[in-house]
Structures are given as C-alpha cells and as structure tokens.
PDB file of N, CA and C in Angstrom:
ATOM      1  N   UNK A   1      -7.167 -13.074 -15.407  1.00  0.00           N
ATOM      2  CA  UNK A   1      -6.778 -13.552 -14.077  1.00  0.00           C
ATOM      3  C   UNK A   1      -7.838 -13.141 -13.064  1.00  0.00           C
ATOM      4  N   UNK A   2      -8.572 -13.976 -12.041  1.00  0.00           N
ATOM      5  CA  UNK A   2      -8.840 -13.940 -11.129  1.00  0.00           C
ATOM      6  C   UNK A   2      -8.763 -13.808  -9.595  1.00  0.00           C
ATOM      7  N   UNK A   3      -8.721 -12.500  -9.022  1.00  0.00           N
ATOM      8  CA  UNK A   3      -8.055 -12.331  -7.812  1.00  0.00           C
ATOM      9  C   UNK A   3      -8.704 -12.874  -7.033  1.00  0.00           C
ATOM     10  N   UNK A   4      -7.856 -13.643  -5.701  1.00  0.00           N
ATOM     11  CA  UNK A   4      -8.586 -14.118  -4.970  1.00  0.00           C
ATOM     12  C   UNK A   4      -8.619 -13.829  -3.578  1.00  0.00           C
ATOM     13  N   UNK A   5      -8.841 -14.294  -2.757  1.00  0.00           N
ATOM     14  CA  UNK A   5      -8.494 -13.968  -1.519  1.00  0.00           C
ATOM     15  C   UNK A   5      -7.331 -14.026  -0.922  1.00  0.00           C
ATOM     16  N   UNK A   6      -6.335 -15.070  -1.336  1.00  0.00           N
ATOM     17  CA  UNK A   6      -5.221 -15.158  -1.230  1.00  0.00           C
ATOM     18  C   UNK A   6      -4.355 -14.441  -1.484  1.00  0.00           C
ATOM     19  N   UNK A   7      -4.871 -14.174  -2.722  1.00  0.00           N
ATOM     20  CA  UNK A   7      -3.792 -12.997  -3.207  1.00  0.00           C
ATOM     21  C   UNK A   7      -4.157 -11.418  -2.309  1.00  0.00           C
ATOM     22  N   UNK A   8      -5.182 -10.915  -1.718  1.00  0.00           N
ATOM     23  CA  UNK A   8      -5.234 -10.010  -1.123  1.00  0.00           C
ATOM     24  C   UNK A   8      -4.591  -9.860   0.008  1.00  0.00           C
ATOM     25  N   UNK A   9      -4.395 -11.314   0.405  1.00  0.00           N
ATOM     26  CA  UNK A   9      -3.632 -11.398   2.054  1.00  0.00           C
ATOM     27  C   UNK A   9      -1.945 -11.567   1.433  1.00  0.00           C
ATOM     28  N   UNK A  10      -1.630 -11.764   0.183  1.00  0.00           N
ATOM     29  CA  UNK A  10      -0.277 -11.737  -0.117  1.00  0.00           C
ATOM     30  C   UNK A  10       0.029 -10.103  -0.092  1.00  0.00           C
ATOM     31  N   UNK A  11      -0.979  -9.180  -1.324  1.00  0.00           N
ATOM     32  CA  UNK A  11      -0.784  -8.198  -1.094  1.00  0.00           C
ATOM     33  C   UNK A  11      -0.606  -6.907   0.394  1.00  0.00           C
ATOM     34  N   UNK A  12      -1.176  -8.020   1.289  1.00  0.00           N
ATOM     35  CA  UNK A  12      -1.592  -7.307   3.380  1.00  0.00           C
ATOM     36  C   UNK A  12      -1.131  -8.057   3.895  1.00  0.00           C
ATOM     37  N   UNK A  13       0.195  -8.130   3.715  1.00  0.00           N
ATOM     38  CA  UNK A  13       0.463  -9.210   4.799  1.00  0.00           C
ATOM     39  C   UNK A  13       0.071  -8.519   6.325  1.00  0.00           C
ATOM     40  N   UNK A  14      -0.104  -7.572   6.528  1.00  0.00           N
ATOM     41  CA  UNK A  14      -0.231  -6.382   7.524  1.00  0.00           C
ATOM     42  C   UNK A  14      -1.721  -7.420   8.834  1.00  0.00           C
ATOM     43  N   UNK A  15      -2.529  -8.053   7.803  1.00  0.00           N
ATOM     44  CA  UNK A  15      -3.563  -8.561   7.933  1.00  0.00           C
ATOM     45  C   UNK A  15      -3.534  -9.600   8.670  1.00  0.00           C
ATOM     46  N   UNK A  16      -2.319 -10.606   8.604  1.00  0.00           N
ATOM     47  CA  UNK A  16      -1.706 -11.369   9.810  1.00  0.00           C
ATOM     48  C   UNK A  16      -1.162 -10.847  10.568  1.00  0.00           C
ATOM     49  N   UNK A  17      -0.479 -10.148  10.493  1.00  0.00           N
ATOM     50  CA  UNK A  17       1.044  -9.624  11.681  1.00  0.00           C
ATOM     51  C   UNK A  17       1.091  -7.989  11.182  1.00  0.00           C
ATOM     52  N   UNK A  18       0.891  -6.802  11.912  1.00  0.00           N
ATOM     53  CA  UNK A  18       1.184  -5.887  11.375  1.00  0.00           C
ATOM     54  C   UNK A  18       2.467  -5.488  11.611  1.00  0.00           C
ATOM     55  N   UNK A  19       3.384  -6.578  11.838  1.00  0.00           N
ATOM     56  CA  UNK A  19       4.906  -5.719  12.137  1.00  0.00           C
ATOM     57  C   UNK A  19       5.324  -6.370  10.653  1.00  0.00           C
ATOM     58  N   UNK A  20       4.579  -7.182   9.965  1.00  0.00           N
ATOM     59  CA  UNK A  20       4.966  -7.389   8.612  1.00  0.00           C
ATOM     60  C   UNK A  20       5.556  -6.572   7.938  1.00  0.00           C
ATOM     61  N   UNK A  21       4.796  -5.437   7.895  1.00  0.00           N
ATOM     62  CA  UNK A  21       4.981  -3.969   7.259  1.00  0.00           C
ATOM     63  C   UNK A  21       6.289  -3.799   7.351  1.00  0.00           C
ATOM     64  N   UNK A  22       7.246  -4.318   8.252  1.00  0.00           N
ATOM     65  CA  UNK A  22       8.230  -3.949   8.414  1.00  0.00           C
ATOM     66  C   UNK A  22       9.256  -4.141   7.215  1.00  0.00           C
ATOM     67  N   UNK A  23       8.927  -5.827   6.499  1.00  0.00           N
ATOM     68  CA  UNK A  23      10.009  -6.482   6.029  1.00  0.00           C
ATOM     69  C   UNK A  23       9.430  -6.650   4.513  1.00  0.00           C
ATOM     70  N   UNK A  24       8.435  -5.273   4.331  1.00  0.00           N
ATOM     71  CA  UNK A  24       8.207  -5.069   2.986  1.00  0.00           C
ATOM     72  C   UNK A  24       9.346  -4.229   1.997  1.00  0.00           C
ATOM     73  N   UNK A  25       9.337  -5.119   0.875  1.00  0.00           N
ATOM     74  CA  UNK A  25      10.664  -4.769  -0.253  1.00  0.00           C
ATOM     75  C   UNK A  25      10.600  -3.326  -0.381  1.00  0.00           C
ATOM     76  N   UNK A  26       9.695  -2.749  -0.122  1.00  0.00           N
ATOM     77  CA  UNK A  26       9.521  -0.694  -0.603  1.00  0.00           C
ATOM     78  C   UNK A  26       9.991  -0.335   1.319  1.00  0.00           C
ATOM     79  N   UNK A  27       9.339  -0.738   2.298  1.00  0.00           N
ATOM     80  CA  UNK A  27       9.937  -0.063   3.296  1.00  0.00           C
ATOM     81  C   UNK A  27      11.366  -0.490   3.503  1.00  0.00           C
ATOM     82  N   UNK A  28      11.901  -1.504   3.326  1.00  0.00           N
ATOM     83  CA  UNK A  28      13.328  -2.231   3.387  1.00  0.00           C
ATOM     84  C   UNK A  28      13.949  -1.328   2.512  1.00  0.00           C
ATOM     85  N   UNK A  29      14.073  -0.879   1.428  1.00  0.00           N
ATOM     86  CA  UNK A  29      14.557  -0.249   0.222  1.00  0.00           C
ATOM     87  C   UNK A  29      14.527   0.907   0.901  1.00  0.00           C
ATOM     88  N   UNK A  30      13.937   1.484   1.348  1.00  0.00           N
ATOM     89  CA  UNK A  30      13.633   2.842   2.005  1.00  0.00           C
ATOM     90  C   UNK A  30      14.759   3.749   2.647  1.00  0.00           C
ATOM     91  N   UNK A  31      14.089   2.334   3.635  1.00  0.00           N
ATOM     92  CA  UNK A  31      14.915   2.299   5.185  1.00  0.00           C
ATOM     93  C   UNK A  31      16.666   2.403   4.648  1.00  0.00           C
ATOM     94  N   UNK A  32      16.942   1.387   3.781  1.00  0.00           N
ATOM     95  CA  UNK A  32      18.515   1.792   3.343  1.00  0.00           C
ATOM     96  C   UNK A  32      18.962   2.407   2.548  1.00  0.00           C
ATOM     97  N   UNK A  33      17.880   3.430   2.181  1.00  0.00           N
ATOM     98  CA  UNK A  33      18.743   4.528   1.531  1.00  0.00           C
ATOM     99  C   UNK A  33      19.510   5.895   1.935  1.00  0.00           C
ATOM    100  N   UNK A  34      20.456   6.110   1.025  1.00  0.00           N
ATOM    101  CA  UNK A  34      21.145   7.296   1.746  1.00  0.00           C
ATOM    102  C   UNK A  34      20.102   8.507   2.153  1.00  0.00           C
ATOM    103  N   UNK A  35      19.539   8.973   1.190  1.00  0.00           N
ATOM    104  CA  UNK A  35      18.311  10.273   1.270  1.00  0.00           C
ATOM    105  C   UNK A  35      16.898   9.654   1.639  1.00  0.00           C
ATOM    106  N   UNK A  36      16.930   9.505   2.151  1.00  0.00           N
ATOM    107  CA  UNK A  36      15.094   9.005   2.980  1.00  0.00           C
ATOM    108  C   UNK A  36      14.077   9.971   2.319  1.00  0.00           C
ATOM    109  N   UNK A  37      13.492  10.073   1.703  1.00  0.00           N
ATOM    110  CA  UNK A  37      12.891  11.835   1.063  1.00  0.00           C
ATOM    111  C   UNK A  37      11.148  10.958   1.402  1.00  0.00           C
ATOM    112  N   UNK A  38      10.806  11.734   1.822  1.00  0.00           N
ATOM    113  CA  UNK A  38       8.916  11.772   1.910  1.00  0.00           C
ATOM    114  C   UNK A  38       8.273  12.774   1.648  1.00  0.00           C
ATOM    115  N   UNK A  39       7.435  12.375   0.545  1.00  0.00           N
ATOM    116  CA  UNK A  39       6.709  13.256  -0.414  1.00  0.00           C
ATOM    117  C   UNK A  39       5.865  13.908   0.294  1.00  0.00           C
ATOM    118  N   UNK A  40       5.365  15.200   0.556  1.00  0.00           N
ATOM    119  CA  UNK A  40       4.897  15.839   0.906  1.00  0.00           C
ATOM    120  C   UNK A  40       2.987  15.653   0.968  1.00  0.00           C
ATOM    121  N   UNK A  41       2.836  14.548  -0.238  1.00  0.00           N
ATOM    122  CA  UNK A  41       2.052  14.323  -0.419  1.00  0.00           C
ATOM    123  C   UNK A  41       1.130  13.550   1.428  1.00  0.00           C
ATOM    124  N   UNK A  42       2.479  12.605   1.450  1.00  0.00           N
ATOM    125  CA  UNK A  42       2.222  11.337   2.111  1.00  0.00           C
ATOM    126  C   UNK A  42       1.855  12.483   3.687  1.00  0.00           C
ATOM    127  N   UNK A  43       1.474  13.677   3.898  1.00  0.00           N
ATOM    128  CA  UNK A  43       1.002  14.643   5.006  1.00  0.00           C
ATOM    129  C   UNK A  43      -0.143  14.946   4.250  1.00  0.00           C
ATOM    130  N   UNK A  44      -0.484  15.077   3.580  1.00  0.00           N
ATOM    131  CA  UNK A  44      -1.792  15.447   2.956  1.00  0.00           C
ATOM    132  C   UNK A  44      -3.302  14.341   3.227  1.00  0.00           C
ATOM    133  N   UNK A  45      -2.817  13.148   3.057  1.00  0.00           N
ATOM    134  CA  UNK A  45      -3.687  12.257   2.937  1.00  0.00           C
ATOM    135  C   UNK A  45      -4.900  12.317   4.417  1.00  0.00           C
ATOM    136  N   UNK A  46      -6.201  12.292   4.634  1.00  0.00           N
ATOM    137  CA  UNK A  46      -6.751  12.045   5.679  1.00  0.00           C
ATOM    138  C   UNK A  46      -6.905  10.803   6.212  1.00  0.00           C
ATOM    139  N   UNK A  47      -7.173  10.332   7.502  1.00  0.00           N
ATOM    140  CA  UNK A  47      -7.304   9.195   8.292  1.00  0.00           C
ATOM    141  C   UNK A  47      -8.845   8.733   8.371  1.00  0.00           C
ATOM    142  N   UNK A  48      -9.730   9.203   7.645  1.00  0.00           N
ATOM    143  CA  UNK A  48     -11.266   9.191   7.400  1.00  0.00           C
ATOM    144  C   UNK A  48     -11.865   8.497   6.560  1.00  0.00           C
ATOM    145  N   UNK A  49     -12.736   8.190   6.986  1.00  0.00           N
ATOM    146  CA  UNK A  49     -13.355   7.282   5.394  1.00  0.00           C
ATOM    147  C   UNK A  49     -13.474   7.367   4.430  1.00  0.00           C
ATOM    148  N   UNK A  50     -12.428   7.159   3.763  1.00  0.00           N
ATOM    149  CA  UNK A  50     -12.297   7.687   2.284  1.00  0.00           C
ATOM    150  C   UNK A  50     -11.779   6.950   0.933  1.00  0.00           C
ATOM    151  N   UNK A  51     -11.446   6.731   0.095  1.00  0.00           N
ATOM    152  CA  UNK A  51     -10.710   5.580  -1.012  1.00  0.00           C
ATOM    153  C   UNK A  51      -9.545   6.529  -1.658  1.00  0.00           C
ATOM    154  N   UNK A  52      -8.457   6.251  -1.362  1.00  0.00           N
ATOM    155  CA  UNK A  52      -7.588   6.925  -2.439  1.00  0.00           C
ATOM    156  C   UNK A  52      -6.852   5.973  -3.706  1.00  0.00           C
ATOM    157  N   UNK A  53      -6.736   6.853  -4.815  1.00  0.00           N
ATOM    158  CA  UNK A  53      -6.302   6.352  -5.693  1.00  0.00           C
ATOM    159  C   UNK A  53      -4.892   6.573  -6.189  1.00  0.00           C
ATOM    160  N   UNK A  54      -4.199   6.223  -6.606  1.00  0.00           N
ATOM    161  CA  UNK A  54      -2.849   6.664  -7.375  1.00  0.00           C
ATOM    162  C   UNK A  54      -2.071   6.269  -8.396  1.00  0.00           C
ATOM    163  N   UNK A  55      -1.890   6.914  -9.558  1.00  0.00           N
ATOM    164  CA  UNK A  55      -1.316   6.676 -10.957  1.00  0.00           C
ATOM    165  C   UNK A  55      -0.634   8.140 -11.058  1.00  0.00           C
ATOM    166  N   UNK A  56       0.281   7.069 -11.902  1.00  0.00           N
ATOM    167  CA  UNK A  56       1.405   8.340 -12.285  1.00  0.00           C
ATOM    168  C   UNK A  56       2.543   7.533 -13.448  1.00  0.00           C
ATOM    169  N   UNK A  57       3.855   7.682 -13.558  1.00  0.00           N
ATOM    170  CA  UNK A  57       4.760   7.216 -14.151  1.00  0.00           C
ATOM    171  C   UNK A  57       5.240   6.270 -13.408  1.00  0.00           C
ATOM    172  N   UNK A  58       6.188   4.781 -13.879  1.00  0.00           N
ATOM    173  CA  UNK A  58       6.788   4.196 -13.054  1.00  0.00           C
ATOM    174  C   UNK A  58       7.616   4.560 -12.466  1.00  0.00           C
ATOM    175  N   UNK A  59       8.280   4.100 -11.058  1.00  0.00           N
ATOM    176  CA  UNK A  59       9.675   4.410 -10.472  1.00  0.00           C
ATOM    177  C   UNK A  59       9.542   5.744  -9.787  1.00  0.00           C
ATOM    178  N   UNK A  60       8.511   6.304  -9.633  1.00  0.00           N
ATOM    179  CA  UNK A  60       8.775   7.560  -9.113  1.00  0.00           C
ATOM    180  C   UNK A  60       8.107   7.681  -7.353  1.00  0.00           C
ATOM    181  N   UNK A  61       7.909   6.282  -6.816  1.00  0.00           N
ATOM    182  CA  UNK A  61       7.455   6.798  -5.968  1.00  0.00           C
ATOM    183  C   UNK A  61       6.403   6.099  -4.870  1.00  0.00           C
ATOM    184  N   UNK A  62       5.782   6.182  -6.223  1.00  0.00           N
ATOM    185  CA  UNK A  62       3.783   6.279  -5.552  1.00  0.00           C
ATOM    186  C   UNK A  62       4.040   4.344  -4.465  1.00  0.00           C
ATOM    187  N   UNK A  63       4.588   3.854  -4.784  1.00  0.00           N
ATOM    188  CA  UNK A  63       4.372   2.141  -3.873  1.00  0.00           C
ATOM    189  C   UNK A  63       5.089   2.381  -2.593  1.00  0.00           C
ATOM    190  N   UNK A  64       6.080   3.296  -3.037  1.00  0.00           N
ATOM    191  CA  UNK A  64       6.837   3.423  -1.427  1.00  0.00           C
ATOM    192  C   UNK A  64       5.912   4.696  -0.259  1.00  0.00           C
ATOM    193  N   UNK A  65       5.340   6.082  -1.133  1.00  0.00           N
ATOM    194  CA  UNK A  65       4.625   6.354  -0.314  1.00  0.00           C
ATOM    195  C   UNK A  65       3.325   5.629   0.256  1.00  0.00           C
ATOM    196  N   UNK A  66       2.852   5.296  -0.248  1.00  0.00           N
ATOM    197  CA  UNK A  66       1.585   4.166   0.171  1.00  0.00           C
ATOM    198  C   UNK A  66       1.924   3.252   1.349  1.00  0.00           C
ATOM    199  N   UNK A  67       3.061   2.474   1.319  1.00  0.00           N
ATOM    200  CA  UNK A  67       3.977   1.654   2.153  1.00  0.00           C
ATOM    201  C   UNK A  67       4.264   2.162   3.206  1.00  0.00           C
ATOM    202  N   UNK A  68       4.135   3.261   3.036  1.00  0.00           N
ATOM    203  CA  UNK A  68       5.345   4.312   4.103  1.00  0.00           C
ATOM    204  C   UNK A  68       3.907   4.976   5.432  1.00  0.00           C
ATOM    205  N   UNK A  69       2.443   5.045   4.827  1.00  0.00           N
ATOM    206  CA  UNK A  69       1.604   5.469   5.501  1.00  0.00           C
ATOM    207  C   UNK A  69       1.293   4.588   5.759  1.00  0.00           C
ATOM    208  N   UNK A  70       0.942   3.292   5.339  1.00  0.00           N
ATOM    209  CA  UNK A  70       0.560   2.358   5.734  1.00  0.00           C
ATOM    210  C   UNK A  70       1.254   1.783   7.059  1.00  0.00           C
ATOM    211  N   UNK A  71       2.736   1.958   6.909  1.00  0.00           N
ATOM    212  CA  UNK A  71       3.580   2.072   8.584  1.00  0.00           C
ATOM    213  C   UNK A  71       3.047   2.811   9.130  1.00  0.00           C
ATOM    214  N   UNK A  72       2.915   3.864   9.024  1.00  0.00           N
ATOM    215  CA  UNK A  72       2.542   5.123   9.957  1.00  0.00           C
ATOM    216  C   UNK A  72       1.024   4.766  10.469  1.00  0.00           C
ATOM    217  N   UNK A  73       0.075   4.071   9.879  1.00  0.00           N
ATOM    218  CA  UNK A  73      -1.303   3.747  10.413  1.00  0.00           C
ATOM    219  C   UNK A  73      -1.124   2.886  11.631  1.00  0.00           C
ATOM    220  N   UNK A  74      -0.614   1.914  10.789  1.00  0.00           N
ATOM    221  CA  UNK A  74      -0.233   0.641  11.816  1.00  0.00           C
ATOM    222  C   UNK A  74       0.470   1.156  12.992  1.00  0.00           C
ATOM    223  N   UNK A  75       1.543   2.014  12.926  1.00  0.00           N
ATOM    224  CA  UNK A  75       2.207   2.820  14.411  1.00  0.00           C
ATOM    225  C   UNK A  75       1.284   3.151  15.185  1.00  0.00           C
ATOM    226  N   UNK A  76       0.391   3.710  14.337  1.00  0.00           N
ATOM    227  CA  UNK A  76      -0.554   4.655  14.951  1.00  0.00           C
ATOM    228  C   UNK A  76      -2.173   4.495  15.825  1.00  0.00           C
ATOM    229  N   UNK A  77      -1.859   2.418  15.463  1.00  0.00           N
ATOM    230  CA  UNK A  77      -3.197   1.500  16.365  1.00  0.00           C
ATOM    231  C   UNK A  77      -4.423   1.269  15.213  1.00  0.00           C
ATOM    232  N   UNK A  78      -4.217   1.604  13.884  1.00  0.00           N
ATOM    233  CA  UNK A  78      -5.043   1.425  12.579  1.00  0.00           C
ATOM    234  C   UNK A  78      -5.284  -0.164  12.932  1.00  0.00           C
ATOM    235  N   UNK A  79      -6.475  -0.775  12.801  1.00  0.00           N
ATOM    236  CA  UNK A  79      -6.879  -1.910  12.349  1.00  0.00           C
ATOM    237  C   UNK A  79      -6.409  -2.232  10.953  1.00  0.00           C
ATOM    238  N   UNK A  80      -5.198  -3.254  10.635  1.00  0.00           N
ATOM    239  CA  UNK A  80      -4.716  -3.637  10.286  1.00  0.00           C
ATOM    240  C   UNK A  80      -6.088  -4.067   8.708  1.00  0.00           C
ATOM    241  N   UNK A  81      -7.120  -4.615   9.352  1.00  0.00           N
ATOM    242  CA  UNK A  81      -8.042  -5.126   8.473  1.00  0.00           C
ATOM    243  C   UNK A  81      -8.578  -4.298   7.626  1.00  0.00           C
ATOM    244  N   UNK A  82      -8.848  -3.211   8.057  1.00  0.00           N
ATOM    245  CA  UNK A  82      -9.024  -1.450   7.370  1.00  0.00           C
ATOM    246  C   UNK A  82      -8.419  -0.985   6.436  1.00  0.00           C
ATOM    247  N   UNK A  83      -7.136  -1.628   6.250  1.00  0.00           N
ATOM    248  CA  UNK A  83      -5.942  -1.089   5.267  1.00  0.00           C
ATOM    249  C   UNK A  83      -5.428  -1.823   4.288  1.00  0.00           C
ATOM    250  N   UNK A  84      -5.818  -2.163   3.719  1.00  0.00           N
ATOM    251  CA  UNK A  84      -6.232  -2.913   1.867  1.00  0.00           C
ATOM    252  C   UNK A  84      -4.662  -1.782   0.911  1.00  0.00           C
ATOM    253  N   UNK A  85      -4.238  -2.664   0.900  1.00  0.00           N
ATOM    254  CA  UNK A  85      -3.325  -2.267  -0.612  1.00  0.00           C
ATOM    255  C   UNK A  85      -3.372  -3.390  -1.977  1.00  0.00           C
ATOM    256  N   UNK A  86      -3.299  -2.950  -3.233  1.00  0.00           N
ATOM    257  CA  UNK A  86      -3.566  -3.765  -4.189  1.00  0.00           C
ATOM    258  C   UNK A  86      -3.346  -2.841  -5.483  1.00  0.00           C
ATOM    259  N   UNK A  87      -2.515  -3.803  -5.869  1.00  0.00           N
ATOM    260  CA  UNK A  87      -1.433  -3.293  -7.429  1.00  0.00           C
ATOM    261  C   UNK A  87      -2.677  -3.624  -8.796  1.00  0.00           C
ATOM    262  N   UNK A  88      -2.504  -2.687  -9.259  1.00  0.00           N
ATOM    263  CA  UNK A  88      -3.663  -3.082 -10.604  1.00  0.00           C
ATOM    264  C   UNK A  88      -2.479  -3.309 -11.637  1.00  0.00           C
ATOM    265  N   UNK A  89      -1.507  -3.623 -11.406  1.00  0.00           N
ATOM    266  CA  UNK A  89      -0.304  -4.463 -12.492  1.00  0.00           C
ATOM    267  C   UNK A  89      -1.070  -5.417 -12.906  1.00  0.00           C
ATOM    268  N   UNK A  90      -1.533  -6.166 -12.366  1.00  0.00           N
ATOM    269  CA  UNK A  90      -1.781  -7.785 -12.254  1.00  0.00           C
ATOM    270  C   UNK A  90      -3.291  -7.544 -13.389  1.00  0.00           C
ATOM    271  N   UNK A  91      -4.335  -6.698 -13.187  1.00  0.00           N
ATOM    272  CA  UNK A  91      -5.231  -6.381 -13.897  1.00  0.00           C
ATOM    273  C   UNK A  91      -5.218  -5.957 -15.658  1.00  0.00           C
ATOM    274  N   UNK A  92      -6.673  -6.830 -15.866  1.00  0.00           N
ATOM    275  CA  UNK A  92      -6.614  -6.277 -17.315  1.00  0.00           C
ATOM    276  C   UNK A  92      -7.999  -5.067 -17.789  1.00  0.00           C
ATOM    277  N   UNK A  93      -7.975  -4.569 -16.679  1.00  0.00           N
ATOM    278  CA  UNK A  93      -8.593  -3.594 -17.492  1.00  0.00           C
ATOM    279  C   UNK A  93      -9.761  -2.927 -16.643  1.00  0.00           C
ATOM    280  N   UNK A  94     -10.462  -2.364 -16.542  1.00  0.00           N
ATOM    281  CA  UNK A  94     -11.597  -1.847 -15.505  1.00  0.00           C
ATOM    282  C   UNK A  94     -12.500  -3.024 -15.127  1.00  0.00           C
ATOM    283  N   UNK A  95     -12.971  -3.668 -15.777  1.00  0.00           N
ATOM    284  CA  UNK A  95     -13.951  -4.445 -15.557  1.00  0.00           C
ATOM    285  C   UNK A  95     -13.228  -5.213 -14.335  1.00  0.00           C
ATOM    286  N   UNK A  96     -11.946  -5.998 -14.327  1.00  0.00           N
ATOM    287  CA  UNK A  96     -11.321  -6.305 -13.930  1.00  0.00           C
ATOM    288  C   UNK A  96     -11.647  -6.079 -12.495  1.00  0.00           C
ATOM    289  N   UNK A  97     -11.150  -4.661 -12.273  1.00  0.00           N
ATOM    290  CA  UNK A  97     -10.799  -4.175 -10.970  1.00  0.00           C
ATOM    291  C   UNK A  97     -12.312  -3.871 -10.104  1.00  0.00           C
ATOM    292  N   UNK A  98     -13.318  -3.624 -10.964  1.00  0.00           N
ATOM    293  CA  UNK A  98     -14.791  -3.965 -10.451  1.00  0.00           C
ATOM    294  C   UNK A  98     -15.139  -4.668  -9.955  1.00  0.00           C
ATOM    295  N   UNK A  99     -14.686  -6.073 -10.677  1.00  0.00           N
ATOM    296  CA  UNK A  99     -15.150  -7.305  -9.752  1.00  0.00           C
ATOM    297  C   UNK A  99     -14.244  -7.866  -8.765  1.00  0.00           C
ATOM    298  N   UNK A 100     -12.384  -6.997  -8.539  1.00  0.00           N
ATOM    299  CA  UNK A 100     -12.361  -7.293  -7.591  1.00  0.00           C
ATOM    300  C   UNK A 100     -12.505  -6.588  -6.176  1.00  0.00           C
ATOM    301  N   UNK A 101     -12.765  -5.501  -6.192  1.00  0.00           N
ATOM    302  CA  UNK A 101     -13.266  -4.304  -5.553  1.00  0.00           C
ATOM    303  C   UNK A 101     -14.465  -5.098  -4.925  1.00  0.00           C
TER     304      UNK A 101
END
C-alpha cells in the first residue's frame, strides 16, 4: 500500500480545522469515561524539535495519549501543520515507513 497525501490529512484532520481534534474516536472515548487517567508519560514529552516514537502492546493506551497532547498543543496555539500523527497499522514493514516519512 501506498500512502498518500490524503491519507495523511485523514490521519490530521487537525490540518483543516484544529477543533477537529475534538470529535476524534480516542478523545470522544476519553472524554466519556468514568476514570479519565493520563499517563504520566503524556508530562514528560518536550514541545521542541524532536520525533517521538511509540510501541508497546495493544489497548493499553499509547493512541489516546498521543490524541490527548495533540489537544493540549492545539490549546496551546501549536501550528496545527507541525503535528503529524500516523498509524504504522496500515504499513508493511520498514521500508514502508521510509518512503513515507
């Protein structure tokens, strides 16, 4: 599969409208749960030029914290265009993610 541009602006919708962020399935899910819990992690991260990465097990987490700073940028006057999210589900393999990088 070939990623395209389209699909990057499916993955940001943030990139048209940053109140998008709002009516994403991980912040929506969030937002209505009984225990709201934020990983300690999601205070760690810097606001600097930098690339972060994240893998781990499914279900535990890692799409809603990502989601969850990604609100907090956008609150915070982040250029919307600056803030790239993208699932390597869809990928087969390194080479993959090279050429769409």
């Amino acid at each position: 599969m070939r990623v395209s541009i389209a699909d990057l602006y499916e993955f940001n919708p943030w990139w048209q409208d940053p109140q998008r962020i709002e009516e994403d399935p991980q912040v929506t899910e969030w937002r209505g749960a009984a225990f709201r819990w934020v990983p300690r992690l999601c205070r760690t991260f810097e606001d600097v030029d930098v690339i972060y990465t994240m893998r781990g097990p499914r279900r535990v987490g890692k799409t809603t914290l990502l989601k969850l700073k990604i609100m907090e940028l956008l609150r915070k006057g982040a250029n919307p265009k600056n803030i790239l999210y993208f699932s390597c589900d869809l990928l087969s393999g390194p080479r993959q993610l090279a050429e769409t990088l």
